[in-house]
PDB file of N, CA and C in Angstrom:
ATOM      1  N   UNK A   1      90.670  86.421  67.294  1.00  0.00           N
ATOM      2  CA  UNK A   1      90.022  85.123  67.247  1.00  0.00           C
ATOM      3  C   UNK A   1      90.929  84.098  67.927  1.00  0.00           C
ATOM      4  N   UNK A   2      90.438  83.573  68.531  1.00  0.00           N
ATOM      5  CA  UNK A   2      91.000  81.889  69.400  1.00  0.00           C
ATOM      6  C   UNK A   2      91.540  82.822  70.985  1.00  0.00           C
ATOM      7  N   UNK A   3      91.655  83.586  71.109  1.00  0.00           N
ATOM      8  CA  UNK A   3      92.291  84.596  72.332  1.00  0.00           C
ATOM      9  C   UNK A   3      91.026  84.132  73.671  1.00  0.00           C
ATOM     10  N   UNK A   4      89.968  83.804  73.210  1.00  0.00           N
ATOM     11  CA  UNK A   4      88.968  83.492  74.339  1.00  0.00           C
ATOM     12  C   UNK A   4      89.444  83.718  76.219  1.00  0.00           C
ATOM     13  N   UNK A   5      90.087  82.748  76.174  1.00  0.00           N
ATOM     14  CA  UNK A   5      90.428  82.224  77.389  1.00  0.00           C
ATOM     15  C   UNK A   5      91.399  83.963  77.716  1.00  0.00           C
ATOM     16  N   UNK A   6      92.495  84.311  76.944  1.00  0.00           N
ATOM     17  CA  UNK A   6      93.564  85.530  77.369  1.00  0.00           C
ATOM     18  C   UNK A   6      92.529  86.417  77.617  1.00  0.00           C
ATOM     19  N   UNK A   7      91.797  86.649  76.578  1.00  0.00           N
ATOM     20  CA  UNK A   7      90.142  87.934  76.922  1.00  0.00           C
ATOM     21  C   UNK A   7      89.632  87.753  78.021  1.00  0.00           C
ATOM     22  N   UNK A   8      88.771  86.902  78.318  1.00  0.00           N
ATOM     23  CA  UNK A   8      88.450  86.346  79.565  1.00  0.00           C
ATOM     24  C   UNK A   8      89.191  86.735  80.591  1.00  0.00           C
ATOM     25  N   UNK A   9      90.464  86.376  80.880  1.00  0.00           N
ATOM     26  CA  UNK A   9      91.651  87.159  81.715  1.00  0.00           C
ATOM     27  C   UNK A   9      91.391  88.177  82.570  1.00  0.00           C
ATOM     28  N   UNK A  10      91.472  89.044  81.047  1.00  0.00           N
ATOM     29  CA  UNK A  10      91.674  90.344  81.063  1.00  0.00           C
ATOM     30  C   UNK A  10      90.319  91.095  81.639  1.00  0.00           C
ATOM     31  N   UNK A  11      89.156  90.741  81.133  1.00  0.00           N
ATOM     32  CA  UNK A  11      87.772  90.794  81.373  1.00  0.00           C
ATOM     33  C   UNK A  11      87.837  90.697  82.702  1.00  0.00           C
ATOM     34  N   UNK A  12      88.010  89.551  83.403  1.00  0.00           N
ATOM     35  CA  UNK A  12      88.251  89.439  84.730  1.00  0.00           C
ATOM     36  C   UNK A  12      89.143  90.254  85.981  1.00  0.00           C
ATOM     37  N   UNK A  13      90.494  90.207  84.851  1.00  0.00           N
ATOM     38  CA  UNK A  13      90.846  91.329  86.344  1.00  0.00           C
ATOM     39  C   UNK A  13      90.473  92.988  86.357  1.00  0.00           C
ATOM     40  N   UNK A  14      89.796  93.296  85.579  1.00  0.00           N
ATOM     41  CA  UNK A  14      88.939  94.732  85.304  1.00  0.00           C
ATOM     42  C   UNK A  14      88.174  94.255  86.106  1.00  0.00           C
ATOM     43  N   UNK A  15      87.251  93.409  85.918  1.00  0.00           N
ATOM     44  CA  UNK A  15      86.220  93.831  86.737  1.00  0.00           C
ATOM     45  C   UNK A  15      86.439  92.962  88.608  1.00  0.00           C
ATOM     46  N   UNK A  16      87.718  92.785  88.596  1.00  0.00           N
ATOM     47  CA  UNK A  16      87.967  92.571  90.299  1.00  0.00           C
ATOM     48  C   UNK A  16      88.496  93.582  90.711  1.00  0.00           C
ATOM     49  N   UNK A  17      89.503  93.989  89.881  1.00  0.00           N
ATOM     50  CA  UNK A  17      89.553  95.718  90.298  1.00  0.00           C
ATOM     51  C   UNK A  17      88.758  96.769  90.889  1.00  0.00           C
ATOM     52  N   UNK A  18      87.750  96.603  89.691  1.00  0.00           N
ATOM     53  CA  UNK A  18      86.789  97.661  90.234  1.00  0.00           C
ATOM     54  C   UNK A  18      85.867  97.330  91.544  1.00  0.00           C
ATOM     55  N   UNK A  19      85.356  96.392  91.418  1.00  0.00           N
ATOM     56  CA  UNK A  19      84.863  95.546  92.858  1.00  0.00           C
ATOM     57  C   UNK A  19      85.937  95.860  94.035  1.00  0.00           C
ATOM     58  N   UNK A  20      87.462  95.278  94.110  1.00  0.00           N
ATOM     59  CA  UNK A  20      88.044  95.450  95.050  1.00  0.00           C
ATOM     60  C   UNK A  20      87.631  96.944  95.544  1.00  0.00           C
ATOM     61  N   UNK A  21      88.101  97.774  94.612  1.00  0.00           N
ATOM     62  CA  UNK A  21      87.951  99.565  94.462  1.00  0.00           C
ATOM     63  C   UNK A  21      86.723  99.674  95.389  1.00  0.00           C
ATOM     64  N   UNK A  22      85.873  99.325  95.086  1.00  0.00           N
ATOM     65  CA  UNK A  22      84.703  99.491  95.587  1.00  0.00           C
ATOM     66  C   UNK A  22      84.917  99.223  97.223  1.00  0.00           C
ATOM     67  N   UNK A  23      85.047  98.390  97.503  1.00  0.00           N
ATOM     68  CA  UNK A  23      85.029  97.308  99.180  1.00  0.00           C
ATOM     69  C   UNK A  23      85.635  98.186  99.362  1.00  0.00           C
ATOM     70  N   UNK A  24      87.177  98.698  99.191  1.00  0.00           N
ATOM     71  CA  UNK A  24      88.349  99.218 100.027  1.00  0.00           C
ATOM     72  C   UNK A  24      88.011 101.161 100.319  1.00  0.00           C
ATOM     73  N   UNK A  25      86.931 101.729  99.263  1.00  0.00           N
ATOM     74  CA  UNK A  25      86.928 103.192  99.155  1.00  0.00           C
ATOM     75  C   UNK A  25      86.585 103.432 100.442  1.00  0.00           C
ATOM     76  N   UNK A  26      85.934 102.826 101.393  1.00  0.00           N
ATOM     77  CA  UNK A  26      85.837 103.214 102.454  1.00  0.00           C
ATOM     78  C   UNK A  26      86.692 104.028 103.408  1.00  0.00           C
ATOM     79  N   UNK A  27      87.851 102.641 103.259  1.00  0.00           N
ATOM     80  CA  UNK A  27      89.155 102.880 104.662  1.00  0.00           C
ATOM     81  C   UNK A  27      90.253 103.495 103.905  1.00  0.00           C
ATOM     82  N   UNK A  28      89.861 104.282 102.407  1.00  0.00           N
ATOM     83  CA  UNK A  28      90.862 105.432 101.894  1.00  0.00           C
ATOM     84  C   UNK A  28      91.943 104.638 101.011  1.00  0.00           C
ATOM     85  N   UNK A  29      92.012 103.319 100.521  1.00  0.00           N
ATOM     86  CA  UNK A  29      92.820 102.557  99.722  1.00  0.00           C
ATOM     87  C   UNK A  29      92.555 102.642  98.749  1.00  0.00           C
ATOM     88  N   UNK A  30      93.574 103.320  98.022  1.00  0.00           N
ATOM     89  CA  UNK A  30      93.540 103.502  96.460  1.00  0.00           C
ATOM     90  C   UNK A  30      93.914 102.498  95.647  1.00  0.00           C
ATOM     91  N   UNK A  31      92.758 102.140  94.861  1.00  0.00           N
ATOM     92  CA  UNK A  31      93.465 100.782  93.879  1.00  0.00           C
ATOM     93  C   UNK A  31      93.153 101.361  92.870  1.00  0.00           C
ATOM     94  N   UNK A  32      94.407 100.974  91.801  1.00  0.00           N
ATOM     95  CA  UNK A  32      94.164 101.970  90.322  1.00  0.00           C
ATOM     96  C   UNK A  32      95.116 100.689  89.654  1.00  0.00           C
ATOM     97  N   UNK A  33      94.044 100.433  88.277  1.00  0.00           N
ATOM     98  CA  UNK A  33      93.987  99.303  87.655  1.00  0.00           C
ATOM     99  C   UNK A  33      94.803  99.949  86.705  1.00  0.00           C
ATOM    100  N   UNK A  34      96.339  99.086  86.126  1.00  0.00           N
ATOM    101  CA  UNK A  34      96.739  99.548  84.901  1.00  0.00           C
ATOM    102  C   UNK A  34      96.379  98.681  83.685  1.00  0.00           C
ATOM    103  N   UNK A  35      96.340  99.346  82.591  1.00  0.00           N
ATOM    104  CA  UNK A  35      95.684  98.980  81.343  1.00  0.00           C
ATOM    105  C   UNK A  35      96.625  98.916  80.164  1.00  0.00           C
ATOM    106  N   UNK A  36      96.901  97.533  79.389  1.00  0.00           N
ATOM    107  CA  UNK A  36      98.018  98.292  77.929  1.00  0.00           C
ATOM    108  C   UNK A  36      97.653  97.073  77.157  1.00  0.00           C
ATOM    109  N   UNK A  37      98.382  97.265  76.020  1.00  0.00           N
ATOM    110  CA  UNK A  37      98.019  96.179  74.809  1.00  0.00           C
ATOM    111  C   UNK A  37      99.573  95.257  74.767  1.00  0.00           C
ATOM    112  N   UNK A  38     100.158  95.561  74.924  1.00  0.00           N
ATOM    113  CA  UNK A  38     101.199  94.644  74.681  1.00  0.00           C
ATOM    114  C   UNK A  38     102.600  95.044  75.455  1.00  0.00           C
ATOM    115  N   UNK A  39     103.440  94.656  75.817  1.00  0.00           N
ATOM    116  CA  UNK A  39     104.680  94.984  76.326  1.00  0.00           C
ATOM    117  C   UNK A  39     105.371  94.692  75.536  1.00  0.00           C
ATOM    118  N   UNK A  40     107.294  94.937  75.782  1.00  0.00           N
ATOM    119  CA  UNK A  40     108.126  94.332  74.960  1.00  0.00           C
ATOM    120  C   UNK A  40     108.622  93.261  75.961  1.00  0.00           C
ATOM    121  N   UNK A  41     108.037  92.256  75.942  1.00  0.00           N
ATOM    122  CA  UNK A  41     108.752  91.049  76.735  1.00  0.00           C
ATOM    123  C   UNK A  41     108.615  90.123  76.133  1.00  0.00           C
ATOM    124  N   UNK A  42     109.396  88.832  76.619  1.00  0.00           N
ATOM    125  CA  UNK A  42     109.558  87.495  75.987  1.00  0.00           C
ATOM    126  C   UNK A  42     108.401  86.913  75.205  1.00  0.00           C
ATOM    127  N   UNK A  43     106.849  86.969  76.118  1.00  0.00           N
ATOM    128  CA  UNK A  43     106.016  86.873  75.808  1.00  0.00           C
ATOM    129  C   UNK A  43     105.208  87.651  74.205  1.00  0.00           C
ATOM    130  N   UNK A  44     105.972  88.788  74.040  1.00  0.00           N
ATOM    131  CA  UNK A  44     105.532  89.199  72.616  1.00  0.00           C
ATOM    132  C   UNK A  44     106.336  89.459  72.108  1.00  0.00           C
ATOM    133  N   UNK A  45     107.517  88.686  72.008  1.00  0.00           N
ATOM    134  CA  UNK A  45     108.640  88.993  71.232  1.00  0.00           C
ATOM    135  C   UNK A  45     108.302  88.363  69.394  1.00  0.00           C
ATOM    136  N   UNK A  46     107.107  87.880  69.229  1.00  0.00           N
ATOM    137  CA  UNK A  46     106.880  87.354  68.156  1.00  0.00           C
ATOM    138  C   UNK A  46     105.793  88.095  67.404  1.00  0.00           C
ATOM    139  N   UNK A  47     105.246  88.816  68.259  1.00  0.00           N
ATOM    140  CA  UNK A  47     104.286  89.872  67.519  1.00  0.00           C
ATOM    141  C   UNK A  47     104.906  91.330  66.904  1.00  0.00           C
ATOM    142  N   UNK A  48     105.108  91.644  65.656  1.00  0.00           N
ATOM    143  CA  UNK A  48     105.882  92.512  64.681  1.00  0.00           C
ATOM    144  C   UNK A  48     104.864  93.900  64.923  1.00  0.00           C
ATOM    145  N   UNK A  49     104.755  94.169  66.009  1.00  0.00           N
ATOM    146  CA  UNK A  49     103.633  95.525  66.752  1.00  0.00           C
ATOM    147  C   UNK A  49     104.284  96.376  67.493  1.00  0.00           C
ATOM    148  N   UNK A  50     104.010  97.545  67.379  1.00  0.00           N
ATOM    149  CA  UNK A  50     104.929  98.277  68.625  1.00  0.00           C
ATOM    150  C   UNK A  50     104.006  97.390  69.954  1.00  0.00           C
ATOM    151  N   UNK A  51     104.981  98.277  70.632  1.00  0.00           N
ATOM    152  CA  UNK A  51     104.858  97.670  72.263  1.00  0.00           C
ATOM    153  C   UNK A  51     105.347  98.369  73.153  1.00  0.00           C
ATOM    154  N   UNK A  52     104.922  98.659  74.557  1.00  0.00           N
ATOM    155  CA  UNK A  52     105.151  99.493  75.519  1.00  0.00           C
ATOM    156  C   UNK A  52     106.742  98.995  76.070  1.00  0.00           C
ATOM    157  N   UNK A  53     107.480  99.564  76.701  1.00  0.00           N
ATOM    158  CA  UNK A  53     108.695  99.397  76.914  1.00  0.00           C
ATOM    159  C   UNK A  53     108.426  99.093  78.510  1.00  0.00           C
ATOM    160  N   UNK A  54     108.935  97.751  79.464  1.00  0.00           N
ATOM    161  CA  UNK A  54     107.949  97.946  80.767  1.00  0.00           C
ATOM    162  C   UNK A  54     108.743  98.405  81.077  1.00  0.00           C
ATOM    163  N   UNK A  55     109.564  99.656  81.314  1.00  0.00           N
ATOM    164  CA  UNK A  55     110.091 100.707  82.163  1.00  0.00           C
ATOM    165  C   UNK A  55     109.328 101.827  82.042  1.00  0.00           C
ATOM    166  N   UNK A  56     108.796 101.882  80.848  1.00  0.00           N
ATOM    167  CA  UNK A  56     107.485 103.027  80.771  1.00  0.00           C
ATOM    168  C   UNK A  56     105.928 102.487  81.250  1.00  0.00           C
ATOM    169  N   UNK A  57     105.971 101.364  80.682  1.00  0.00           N
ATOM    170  CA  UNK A  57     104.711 100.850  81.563  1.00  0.00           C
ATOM    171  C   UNK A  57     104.789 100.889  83.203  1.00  0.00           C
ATOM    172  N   UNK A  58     105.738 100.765  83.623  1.00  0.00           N
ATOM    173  CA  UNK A  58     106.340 101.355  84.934  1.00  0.00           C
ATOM    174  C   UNK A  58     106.420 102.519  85.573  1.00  0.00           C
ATOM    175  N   UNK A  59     106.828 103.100  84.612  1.00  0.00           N
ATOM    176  CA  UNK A  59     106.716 104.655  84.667  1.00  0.00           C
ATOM    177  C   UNK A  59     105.411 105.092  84.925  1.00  0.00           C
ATOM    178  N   UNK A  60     104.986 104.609  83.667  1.00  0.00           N
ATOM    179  CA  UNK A  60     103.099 105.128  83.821  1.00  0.00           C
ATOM    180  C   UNK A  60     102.273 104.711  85.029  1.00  0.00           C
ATOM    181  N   UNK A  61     103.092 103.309  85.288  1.00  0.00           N
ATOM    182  CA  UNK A  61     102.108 102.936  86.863  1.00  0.00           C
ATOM    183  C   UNK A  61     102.199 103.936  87.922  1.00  0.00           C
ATOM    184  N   UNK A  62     103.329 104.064  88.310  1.00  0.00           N
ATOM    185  CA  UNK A  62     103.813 105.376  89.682  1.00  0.00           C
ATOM    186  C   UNK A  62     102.931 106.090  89.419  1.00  0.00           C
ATOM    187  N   UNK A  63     103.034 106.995  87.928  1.00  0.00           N
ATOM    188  CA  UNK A  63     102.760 108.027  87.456  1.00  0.00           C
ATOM    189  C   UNK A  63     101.269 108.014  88.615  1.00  0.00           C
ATOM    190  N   UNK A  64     100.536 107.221  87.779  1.00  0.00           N
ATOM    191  CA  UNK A  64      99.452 106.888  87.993  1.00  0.00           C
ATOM    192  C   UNK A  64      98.602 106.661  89.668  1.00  0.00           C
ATOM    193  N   UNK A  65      99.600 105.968  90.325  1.00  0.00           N
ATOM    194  CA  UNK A  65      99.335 105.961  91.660  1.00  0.00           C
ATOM    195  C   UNK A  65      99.339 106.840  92.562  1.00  0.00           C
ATOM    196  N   UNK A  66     100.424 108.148  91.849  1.00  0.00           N
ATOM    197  CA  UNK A  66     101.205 109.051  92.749  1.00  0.00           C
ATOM    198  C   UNK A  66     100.031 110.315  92.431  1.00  0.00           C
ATOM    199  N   UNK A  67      99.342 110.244  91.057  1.00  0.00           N
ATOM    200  CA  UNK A  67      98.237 111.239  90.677  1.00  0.00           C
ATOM    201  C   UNK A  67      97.118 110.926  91.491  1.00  0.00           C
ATOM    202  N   UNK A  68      96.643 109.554  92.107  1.00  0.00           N
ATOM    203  CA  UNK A  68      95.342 109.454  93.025  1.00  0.00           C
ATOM    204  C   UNK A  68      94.457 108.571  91.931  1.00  0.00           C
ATOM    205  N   UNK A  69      95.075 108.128  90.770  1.00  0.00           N
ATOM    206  CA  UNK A  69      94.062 107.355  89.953  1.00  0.00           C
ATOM    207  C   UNK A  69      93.361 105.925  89.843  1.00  0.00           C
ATOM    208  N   UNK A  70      92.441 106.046  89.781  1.00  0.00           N
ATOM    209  CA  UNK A  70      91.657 104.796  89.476  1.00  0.00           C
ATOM    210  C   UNK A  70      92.221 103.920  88.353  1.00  0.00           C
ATOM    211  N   UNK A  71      92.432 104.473  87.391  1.00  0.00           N
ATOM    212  CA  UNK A  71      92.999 103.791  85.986  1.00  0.00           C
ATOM    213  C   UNK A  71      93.771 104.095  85.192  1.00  0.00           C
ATOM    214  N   UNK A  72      95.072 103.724  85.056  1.00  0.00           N
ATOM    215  CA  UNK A  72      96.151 104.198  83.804  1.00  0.00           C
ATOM    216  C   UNK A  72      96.036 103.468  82.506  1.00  0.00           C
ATOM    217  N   UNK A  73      95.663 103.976  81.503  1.00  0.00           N
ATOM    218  CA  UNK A  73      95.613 103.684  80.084  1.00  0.00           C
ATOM    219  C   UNK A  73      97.261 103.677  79.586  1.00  0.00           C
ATOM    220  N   UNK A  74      98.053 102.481  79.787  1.00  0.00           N
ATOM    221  CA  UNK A  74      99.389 103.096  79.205  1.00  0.00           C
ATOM    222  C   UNK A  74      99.942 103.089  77.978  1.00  0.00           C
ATOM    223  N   UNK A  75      98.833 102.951  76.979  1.00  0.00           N
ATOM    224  CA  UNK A  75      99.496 102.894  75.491  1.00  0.00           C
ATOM    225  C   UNK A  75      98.496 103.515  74.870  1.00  0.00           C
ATOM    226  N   UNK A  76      98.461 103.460  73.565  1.00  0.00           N
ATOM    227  CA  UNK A  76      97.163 103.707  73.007  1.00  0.00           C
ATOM    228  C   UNK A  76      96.574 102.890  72.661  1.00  0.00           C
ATOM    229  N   UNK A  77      96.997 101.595  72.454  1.00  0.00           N
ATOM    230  CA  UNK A  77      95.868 100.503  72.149  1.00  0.00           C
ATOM    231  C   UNK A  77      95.150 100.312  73.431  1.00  0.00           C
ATOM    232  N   UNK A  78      95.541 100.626  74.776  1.00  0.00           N
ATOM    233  CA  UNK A  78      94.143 100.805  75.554  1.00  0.00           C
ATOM    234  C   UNK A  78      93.762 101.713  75.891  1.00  0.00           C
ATOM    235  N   UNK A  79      94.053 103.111  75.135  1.00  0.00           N
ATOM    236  CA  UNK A  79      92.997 103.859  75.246  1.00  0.00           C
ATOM    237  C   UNK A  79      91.964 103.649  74.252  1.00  0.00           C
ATOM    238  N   UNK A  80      92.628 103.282  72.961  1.00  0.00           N
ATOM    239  CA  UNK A  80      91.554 102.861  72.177  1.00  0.00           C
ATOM    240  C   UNK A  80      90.507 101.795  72.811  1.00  0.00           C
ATOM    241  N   UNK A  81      91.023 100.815  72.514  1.00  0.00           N
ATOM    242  CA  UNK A  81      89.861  99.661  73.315  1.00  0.00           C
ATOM    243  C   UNK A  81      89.011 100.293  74.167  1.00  0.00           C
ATOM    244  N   UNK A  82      89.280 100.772  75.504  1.00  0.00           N
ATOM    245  CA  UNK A  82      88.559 101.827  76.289  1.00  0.00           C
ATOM    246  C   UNK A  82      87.495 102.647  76.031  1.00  0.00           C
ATOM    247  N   UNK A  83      87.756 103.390  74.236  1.00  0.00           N
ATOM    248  CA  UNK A  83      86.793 104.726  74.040  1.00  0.00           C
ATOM    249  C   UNK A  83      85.716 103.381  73.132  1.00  0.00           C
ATOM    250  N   UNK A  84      85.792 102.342  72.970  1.00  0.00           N
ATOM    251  CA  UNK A  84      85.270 101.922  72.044  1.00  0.00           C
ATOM    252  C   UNK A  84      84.038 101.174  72.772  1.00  0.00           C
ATOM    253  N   UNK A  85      84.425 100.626  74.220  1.00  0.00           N
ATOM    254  CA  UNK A  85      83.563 100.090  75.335  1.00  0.00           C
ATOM    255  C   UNK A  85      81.924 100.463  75.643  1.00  0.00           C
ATOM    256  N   UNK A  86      81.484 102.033  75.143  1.00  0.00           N
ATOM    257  CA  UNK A  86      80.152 102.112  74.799  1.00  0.00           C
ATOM    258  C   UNK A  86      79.394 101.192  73.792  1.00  0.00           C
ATOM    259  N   UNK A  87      80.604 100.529  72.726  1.00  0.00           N
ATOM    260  CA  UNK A  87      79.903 100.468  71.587  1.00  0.00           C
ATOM    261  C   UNK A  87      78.718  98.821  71.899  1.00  0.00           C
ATOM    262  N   UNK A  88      78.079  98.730  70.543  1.00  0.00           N
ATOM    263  CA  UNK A  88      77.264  97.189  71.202  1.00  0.00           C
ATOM    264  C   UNK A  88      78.172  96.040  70.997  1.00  0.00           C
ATOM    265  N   UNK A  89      77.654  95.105  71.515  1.00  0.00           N
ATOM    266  CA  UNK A  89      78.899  93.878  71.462  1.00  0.00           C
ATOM    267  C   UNK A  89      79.259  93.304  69.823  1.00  0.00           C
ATOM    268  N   UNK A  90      78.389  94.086  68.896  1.00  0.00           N
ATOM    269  CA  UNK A  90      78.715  93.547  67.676  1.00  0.00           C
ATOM    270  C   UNK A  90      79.536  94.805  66.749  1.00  0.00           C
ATOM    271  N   UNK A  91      79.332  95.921  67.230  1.00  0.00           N
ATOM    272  CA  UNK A  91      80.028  96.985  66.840  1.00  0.00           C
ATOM    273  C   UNK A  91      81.384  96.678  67.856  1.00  0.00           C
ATOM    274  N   UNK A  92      81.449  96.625  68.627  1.00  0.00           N
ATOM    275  CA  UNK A  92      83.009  96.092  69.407  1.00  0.00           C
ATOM    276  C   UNK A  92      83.575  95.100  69.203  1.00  0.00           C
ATOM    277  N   UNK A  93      83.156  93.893  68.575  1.00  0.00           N
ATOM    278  CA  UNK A  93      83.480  93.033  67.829  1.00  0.00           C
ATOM    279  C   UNK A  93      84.782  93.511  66.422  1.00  0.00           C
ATOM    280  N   UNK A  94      83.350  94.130  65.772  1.00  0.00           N
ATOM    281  CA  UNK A  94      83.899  94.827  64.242  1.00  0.00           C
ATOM    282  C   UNK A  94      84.916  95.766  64.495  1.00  0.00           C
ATOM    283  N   UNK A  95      84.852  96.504  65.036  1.00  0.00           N
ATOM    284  CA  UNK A  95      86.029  97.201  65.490  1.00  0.00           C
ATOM    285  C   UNK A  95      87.536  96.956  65.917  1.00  0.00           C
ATOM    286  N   UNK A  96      86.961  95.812  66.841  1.00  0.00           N
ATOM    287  CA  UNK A  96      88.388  95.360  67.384  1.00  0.00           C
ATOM    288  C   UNK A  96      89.139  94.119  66.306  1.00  0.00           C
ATOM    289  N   UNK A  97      88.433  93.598  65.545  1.00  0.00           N
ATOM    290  CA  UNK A  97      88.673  92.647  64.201  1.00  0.00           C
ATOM    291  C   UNK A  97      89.345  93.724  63.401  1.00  0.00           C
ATOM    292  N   UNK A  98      89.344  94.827  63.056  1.00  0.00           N
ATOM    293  CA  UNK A  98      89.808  96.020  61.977  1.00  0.00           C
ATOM    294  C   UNK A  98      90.906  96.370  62.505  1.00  0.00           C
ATOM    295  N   UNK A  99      90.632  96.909  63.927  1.00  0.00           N
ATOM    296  CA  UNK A  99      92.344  97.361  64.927  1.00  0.00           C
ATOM    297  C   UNK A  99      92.885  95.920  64.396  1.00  0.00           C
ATOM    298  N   UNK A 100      92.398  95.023  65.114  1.00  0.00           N
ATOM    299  CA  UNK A 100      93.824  93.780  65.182  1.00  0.00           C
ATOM    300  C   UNK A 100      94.540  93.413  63.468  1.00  0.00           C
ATOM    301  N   UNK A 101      93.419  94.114  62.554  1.00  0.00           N
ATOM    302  CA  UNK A 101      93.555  93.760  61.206  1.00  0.00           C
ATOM    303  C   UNK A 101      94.574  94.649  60.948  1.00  0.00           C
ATOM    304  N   UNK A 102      94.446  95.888  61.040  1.00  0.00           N
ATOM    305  CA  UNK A 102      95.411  96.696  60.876  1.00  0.00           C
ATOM    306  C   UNK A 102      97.219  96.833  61.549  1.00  0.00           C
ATOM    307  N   UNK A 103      96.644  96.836  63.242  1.00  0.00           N
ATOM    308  CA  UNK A 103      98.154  96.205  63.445  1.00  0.00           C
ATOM    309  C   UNK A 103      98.772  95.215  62.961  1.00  0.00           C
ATOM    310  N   UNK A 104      98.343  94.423  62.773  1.00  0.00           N
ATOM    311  CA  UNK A 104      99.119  92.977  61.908  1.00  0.00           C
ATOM    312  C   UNK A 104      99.790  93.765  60.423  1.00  0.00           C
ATOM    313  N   UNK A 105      98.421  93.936  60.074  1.00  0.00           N
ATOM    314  CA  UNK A 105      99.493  94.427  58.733  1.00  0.00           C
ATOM    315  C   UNK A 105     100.431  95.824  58.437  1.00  0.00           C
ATOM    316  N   UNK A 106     101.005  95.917  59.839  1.00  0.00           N
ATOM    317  CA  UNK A 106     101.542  97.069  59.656  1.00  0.00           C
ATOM    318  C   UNK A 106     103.150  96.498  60.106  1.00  0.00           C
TER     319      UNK A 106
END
């Protein structure tokens, strides 16, 4: 809740990704969108959550580029988010209110 505008963001560069992806498949340019929930940087040094280490989020990018991929999931909070993306906007709602409920209180 109140994240609007950071969602939005995020919402956004997914779907320029995939658009770019699209325009460029022609002339053989691979664009592969990476995906994660949190890093350990300055920026979430106040959230009490694990967090990707960005030398592994790093890691996972290469990984990722060097495999031919469209998309690296590098944690599990975005693979979760990800498998949950079928659901309807009010079941993805409830869901993602329970994840964020749960990481907090952990």
């Amino acid at each position: 809740k109140g994240g609007n505008a950071y969602h939005l963001s995020k919402a956004a560069a997914w779907a320029m990704t995939n658009g770019v992806r699209l325009e460029l498949a022609e002339q053989g340019t691979l664009v592969t969108a990476v995906h994660l929930g949190l890093a350990d940087t300055d920026m979430a040094a106040g959230w009490p959550v694990d967090k990707i280490a960005p030398s592994d989020l790093a890691d996972a990018a290469l990984d990722g580029v060097e495999a031919g991929s469209a998309e690296v999931l590098a944690d599990q909070w975005s693979r979760d988010v990800k498998s949950r993306l079928p659901l309807s906007p009010e079941e993805f709602s409830a869901a993602m209110d329970r994840a964020l409920a749960e990481l907090m209180a952990t």
